[in-house]
Protein backbone atom coordinates (compact mmCIF):
# COMPACT_ATOMS: atom_id res chain seq x y z
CA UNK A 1 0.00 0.00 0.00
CA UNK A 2 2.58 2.47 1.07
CA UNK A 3 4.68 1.28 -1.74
CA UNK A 4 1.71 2.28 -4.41
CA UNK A 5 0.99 5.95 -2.87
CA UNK A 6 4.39 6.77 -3.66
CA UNK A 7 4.62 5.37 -6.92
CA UNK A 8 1.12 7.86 -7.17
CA UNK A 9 3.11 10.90 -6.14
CA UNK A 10 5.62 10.00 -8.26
CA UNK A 11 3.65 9.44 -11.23
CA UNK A 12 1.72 13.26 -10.53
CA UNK A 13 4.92 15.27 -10.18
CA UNK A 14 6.58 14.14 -13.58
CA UNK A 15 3.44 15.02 -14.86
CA UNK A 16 3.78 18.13 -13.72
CA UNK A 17 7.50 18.86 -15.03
CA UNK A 18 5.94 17.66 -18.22
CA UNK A 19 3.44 20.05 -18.73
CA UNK A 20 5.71 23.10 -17.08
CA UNK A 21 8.27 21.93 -19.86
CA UNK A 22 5.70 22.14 -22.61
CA UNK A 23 4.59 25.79 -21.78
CA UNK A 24 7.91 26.75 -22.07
CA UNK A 25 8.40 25.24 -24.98
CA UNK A 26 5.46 26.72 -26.44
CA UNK A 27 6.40 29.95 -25.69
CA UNK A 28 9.70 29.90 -27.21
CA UNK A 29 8.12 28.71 -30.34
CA UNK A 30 5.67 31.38 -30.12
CA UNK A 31 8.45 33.66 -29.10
CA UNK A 32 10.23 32.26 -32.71
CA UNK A 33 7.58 33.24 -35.27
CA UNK A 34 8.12 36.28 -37.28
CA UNK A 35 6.15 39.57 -36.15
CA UNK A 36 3.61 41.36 -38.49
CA UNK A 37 3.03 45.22 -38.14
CA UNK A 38 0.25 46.25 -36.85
CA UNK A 39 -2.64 46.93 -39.40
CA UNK A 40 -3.64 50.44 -39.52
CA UNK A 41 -6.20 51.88 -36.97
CA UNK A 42 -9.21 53.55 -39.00
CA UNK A 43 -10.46 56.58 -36.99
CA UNK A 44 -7.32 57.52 -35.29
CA UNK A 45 -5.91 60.64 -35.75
CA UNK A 46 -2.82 60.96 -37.77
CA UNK A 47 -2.36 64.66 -37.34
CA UNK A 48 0.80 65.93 -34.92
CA UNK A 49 -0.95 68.74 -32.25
CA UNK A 50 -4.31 68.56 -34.03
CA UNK A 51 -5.94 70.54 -31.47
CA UNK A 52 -2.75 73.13 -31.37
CA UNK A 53 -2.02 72.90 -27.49
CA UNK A 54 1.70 72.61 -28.29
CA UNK A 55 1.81 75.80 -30.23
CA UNK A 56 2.31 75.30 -33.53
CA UNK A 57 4.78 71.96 -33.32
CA UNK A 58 4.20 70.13 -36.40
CA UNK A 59 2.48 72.59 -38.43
CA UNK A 60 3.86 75.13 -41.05
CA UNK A 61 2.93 78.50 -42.61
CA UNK A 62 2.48 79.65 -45.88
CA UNK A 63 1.23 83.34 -47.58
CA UNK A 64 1.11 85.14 -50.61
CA UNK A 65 2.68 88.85 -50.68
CA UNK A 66 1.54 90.58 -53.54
CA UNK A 67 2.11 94.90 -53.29
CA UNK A 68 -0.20 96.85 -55.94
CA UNK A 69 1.01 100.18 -56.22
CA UNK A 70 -1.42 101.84 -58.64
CA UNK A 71 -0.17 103.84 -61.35
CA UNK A 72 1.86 107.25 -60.25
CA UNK A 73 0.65 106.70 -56.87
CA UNK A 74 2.91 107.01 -53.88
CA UNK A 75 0.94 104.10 -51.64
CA UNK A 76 -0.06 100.37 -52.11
CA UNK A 77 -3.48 99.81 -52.65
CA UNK A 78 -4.76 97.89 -49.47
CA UNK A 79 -7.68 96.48 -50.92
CA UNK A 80 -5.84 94.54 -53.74
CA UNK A 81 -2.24 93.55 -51.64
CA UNK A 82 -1.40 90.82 -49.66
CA UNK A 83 0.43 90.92 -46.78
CA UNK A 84 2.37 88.41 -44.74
CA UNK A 85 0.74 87.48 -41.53
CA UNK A 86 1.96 86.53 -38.02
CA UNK A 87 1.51 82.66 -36.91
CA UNK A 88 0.42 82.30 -33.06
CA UNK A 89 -1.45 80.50 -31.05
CA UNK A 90 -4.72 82.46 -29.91
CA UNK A 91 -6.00 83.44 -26.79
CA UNK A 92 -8.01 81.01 -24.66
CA UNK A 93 -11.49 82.59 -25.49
CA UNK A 94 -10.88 81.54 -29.27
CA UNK A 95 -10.40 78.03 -28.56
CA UNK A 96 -13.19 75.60 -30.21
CA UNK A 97 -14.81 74.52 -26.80
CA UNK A 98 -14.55 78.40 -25.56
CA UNK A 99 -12.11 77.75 -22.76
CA UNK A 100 -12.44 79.98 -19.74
CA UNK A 101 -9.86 78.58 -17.60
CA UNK A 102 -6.77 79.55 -20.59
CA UNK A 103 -5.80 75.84 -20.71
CA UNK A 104 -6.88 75.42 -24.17
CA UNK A 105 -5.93 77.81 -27.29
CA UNK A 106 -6.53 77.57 -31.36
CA UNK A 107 -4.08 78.22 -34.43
CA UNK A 108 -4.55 82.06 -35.32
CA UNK A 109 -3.12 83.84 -38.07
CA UNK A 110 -3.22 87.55 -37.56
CA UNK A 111 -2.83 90.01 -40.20
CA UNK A 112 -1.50 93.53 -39.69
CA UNK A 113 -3.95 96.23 -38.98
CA UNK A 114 -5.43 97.54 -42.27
CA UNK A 115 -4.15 95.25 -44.49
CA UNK A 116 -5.47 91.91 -45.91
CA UNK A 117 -3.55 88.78 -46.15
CA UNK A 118 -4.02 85.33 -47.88
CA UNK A 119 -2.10 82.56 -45.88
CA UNK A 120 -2.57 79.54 -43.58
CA UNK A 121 -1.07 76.30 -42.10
CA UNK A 122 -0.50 72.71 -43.63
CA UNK A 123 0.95 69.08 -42.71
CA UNK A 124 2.37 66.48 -44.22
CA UNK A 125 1.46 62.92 -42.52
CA UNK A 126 2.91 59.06 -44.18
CA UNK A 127 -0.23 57.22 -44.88
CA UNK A 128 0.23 53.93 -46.44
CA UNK A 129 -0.38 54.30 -50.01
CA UNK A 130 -3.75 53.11 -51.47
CA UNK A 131 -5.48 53.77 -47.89
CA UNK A 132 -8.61 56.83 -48.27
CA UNK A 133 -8.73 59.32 -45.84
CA UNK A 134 -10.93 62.24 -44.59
CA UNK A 135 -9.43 65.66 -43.51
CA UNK A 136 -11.30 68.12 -41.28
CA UNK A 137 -10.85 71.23 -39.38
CA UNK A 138 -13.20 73.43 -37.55
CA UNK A 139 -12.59 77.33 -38.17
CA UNK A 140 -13.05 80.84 -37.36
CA UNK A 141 -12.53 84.50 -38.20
CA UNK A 142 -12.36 87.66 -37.44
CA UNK A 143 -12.27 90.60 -39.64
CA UNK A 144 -13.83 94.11 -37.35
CA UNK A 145 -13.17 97.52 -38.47
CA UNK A 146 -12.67 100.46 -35.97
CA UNK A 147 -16.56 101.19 -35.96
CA UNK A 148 -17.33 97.82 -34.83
CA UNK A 149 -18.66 96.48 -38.24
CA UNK A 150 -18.03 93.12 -38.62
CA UNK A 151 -16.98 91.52 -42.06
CA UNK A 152 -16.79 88.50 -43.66
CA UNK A 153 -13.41 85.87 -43.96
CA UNK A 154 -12.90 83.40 -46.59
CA UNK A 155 -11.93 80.41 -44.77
CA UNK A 156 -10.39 77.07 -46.65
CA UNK A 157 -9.66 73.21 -45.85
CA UNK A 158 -7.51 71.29 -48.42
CA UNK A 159 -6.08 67.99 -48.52
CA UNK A 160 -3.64 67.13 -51.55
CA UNK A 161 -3.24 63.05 -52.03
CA UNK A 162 -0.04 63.71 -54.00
CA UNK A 163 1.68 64.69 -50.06
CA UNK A 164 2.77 68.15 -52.08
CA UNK A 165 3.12 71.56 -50.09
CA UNK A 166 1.89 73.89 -53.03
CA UNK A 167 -1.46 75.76 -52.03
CA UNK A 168 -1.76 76.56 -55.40
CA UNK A 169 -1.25 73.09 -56.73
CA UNK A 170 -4.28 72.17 -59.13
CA UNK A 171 -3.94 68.95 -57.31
CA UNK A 172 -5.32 70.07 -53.75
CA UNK A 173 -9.28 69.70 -52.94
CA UNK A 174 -10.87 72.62 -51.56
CA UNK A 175 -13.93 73.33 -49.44
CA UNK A 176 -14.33 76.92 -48.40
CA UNK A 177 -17.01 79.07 -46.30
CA UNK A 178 -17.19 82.69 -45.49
CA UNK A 179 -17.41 83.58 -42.00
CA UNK A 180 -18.87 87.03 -40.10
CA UNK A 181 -20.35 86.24 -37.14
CA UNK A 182 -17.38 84.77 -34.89
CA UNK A 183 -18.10 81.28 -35.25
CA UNK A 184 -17.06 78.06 -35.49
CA UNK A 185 -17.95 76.15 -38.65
CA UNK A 186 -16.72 72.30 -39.27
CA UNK A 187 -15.19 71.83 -42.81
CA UNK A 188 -14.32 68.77 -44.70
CA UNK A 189 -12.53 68.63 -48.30
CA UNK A 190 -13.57 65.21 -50.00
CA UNK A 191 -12.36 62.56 -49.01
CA UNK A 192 -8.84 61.04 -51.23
CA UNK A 193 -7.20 58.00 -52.04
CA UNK A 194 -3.42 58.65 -51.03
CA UNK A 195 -1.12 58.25 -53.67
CA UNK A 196 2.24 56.17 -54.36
CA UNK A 197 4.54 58.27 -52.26
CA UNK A 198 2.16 57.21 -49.68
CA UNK A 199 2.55 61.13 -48.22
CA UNK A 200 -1.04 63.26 -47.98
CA UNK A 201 -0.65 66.99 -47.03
CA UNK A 202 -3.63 69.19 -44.97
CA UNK A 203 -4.01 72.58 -45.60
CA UNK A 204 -5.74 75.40 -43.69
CA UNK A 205 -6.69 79.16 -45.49
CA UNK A 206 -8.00 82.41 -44.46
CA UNK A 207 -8.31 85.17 -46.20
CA UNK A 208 -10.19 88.53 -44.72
CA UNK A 209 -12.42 90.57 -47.68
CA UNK A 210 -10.87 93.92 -46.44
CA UNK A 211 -7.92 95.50 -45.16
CA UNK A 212 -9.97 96.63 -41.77
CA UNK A 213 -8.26 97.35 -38.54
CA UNK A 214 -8.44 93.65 -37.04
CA UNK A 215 -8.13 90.63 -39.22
CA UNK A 216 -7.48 86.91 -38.37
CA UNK A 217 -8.31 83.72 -38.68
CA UNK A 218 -8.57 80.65 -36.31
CA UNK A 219 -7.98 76.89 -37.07
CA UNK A 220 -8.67 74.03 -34.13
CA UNK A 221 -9.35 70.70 -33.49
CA UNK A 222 -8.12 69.19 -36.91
CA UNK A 223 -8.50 65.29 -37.54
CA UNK A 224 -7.12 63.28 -40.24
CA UNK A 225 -8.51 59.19 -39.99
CA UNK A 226 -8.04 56.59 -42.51
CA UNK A 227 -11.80 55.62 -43.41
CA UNK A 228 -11.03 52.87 -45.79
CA UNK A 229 -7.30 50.91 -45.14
CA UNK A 230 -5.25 50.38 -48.23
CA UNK A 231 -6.08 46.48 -50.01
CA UNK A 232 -3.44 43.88 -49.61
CA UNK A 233 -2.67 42.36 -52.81
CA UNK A 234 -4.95 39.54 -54.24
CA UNK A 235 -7.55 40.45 -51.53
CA UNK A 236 -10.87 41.50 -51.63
CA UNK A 237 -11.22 44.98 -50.65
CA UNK A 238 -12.20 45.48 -47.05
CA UNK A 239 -15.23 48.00 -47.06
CA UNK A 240 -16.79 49.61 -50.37
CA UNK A 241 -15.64 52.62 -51.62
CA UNK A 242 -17.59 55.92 -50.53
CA UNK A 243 -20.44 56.85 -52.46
CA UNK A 244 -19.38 59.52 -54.47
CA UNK A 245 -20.15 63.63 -53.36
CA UNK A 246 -23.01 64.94 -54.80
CA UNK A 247 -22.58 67.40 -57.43
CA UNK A 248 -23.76 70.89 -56.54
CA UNK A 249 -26.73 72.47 -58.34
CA UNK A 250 -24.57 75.40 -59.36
CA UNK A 251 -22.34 74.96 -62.17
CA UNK A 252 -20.49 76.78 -64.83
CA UNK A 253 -18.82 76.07 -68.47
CA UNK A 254 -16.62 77.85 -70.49
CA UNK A 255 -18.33 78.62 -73.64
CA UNK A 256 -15.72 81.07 -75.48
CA UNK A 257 -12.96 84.12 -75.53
CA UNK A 258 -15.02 87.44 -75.95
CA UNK A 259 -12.06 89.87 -75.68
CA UNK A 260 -8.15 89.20 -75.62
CA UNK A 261 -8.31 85.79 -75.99
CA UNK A 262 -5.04 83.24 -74.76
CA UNK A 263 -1.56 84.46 -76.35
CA UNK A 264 -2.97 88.08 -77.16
CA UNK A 265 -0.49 90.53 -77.54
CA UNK A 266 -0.28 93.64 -75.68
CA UNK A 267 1.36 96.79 -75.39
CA UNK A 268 3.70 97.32 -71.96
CA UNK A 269 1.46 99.03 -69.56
CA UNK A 270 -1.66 98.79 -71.43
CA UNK A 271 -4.79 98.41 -69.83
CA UNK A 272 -7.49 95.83 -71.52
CA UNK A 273 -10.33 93.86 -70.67
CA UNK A 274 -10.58 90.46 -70.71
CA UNK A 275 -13.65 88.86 -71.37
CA UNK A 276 -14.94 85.25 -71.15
CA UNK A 277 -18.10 84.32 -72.28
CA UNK A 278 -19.71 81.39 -69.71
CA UNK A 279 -23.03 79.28 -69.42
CA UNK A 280 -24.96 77.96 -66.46
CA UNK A 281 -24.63 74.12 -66.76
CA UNK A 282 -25.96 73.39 -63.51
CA UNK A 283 -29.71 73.38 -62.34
CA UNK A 284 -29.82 76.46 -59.95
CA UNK A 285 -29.52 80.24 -60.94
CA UNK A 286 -25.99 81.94 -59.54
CA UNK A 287 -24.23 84.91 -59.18
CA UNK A 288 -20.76 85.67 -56.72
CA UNK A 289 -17.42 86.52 -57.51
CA UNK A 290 -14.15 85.91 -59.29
CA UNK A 291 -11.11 86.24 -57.38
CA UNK A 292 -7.63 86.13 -58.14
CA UNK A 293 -5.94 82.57 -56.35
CA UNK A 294 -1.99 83.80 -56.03
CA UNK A 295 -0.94 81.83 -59.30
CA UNK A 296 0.78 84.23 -62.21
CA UNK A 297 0.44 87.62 -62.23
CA UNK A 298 -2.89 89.66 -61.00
CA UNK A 299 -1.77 92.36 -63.49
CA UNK A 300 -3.43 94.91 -61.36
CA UNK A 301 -7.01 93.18 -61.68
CA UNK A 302 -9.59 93.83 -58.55
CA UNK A 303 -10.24 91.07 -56.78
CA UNK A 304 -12.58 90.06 -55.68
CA UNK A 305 -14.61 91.54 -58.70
CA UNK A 306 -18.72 90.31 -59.02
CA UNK A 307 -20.12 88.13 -61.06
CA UNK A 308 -23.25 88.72 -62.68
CA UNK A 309 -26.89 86.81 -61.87
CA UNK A 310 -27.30 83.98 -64.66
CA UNK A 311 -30.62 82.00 -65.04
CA UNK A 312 -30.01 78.34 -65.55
CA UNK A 313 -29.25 77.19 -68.93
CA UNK A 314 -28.11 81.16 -69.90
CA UNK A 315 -24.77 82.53 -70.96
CA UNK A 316 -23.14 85.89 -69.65
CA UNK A 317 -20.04 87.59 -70.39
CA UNK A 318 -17.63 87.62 -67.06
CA UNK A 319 -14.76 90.54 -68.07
CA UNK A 320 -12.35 91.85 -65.46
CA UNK A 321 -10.19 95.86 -66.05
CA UNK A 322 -6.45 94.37 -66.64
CA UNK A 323 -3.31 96.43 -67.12
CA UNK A 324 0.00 94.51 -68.64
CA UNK A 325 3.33 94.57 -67.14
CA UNK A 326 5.96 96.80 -68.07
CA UNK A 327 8.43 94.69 -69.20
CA UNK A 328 7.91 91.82 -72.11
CA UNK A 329 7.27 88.51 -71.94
CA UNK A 330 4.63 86.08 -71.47
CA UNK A 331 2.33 86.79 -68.44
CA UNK A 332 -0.56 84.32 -67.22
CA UNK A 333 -2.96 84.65 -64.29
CA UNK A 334 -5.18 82.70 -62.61
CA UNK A 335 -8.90 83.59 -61.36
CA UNK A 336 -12.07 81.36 -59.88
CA UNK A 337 -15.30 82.04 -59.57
CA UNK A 338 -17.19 81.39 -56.40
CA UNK A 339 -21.00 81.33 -55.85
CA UNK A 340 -22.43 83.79 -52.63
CA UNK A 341 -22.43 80.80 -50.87
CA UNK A 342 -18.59 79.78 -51.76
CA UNK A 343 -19.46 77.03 -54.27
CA UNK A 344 -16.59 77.03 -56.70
CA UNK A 345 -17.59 77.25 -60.18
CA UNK A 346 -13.82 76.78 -61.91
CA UNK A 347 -11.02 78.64 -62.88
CA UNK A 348 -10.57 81.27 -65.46
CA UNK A 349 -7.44 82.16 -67.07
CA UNK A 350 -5.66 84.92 -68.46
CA UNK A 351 -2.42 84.46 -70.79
CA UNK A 352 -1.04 87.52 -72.98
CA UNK A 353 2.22 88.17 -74.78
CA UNK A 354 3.63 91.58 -73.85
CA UNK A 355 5.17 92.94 -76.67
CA UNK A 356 7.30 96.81 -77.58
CA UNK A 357 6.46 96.09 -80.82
CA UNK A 358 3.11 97.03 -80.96
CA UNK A 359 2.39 100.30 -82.76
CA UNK A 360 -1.60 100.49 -81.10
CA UNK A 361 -2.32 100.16 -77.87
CA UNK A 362 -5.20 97.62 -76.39
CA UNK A 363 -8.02 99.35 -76.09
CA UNK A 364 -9.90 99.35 -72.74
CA UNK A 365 -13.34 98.17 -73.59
CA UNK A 366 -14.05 96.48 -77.15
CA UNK A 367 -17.30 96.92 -78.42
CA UNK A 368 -19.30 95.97 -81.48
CA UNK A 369 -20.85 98.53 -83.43
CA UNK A 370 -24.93 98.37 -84.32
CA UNK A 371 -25.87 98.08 -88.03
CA UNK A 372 -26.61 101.22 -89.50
CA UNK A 373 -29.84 102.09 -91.40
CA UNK A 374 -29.70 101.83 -95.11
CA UNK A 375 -31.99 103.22 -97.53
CA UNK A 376 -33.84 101.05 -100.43
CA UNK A 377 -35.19 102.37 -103.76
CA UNK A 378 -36.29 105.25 -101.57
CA UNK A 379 -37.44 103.70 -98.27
CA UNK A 380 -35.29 103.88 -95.43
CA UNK A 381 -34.85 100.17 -93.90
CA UNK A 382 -33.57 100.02 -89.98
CA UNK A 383 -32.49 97.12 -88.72
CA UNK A 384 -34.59 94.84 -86.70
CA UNK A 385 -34.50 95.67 -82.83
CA UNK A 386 -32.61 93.38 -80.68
CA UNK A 387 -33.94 92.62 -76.82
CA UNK A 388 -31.00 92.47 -74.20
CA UNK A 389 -30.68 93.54 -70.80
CA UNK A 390 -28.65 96.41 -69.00
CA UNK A 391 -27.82 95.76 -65.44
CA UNK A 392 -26.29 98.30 -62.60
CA UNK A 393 -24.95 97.95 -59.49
CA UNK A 394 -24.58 101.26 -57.99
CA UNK A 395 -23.53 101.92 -53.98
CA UNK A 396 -22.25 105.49 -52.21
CA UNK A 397 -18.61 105.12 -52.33
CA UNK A 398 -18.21 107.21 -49.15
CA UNK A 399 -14.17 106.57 -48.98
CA UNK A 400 -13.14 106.56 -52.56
CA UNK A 401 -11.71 102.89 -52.32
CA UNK A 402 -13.88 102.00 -55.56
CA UNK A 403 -15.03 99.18 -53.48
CA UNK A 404 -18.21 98.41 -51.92
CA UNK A 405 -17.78 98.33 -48.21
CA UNK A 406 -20.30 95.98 -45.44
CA UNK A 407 -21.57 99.17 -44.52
């Protein structure tokens, strides 16, 4: 009996050093295998300081500067220059949330009292290429002159697929608002598919109408998330793709070249007016505005400059006052038209050849003379009348800026 309860024991712990040997061995093998990356998280933020309580680490800033001096005059013209900003962070009551305690601040760029500015922040994030993503920020402006008169700022979110730091690179996707009333508004460009250099860059705008005495702009709480993870190869893809963004109602096409069409030449110095003649393709009336974007040469043109009301399926001639450069060569600038309700309609572009060797001057409107009346065997014959439509715009121009001010 005794001799069988210790064979028992026996029997129980080398059962025991068995199974304590196995674990380990298990382990090790475990241990042994080759590791995978982790797959990538969808809905995490890939942004550095998204909501911009380190300063500005990770972010960087970019402008346009363009001076107008008008012609003989001694000062710029503030309502067509752009001015380099300041980049800060903002004052706790300008944070998103609307933090009393000053633990939380926003992005802010700041122009310089009366002037305007056109300038912003961006990113550049890795993203495994092939994966979608979805950009937004939440922004803000400011624009007050010294009567208290608030005004509106164009604000901007972009994402470019291509990872390229260019603001004016056709390749970016825009969304824009206009803001007045001091608050925040949530934008979000279309979503992308990144591309091979598996790099996607974020960019943030603002741009004030006019050169009042406090301008700025405010960016917070910005999120980039991968919504749809790149598709390994030979697999079925993981989710659908999106459904594609609805086109808006308004729309517009290029029909023709009225006036100075592409590779005109002009005189140094000459003013001209180019005209471009444009149709309502979409299925809502419009009207807005066509402002100069930074790319090529504004050649003195006022921007933002209106855009006339046109009915749905009707054409209209858009034509904006130009004046060449002085010196020859081949100029080209870049404009886009924007419904009231910052709908972007497309780009319109001027090219001319600026030539000494003109002997006649462009002239500054070009019009087409009416038929005169002839006389027949006697009678005298006019020519049938024509129906068209003459529209004015006219406002008090109390300061003499030529421009038409909130107030």
């Amino acid at each position: 009996m005794l001799q069988l309860e210790h064979d028992s024991k026996l029997i129980r712990n080398t059962i025991k050093q068995l199974s304590a040997l196995a674990a380990l061995a298990l382990l090790a093998g475990l241990m042994a295998l080759p590791t995978t990356a982790a797959p990538l998280m969808q809905g995490v933020n890939l942004l550095q300081n998204p909501n911009f309580e380190q300063g500005l680490e990770g972010w960087h800033g970019w402008y346009y500067e363009n001076i107008i001096m008008p012609p003989n005059g001694k000062e710029p013209n503030l309502h067509l220059s752009f001015y380099p900003p300041d980049f800060i962070t903002s004052e706790p009551k300008w944070d998103k949330r609307g933090d009393k305690e000053g633990e939380r601040v926003a992005a802010a760029v700041s122009g310089l009292h009366y002037t305007k500015f056109r300038a912003g922040l961006y990113q550049t994030v890795d993203v495994p290429s092939g994966s979608r993503v979805r950009f937004s920020v939440w922004v803000n402006g400011f624009c007050e002159d010294d009567k208290k008169t608030r005004c509106p700022v164009i604000l901007r979110a972009g994402i470019d697929p291509t990872g390229g730091t260019d603001w004016q690179s056709d390749s970016v996707q825009w969304v824009e608002t206009q803001i007045s009333n001091q608050q925040y508004e949530l934008l979000t460009p279309p979503e992308v598919q990144v591309g091979r250099n598996g790099r996607v860059t974020v960019f943030a705008w603002g741009e004030p109408r006019y050169p009042v005495l406090y301008n700025a702009a405010y960016f917070d709480e910005a999120s980039l998330v991968v919504t749809v993870p790149p598709t390994p190869t030979g697999a079925a893809p993981t989710a659908p793709p999106p459904s594609p963004t609805p086109m808006p109602c308004a729309q517009m096409q290029l029909v023709s070249d009225v006036a100075v069409p592409d590779n005109s030449p002009v005189a140094p110095s000459a003013q001209f007016v180019r005209t471009w003649r444009v149709q309502n393709s979409g299925t809502c009336a419009w009207s807005g505005t066509l402002n100069f974007i930074g790319t090529g040469s504004q050649m003195d043109g006022q921007s933002p400059t209106d855009l006339p009301d046109v009915q749905v399926g009707q054409t209209a001639d858009v034509s904006i006052k130009l004046i060449a450069p002085a010196q020859p060569g081949s100029y080209q600038g870049t404009w886009e038209a924007r419904t009231n309700d910052g709908t972007i309609l497309g780009r319109l572009v001027v090219k001319i050849n600026v030539t000494d060797r003109m002997t006649t001057p462009m002239p500054i409107v070009t019009a087409t003379p009416l038929p005169i009346a002839t006389t027949v065997q006697g009678l005298s014959m006019s020519p049938a009348p024509m129906n068209g439509q003459v529209c004015i715009r006219a406002f008090n121009d109390c300061n003499g800026d030529g421009q038409q001010s909130p107030d």
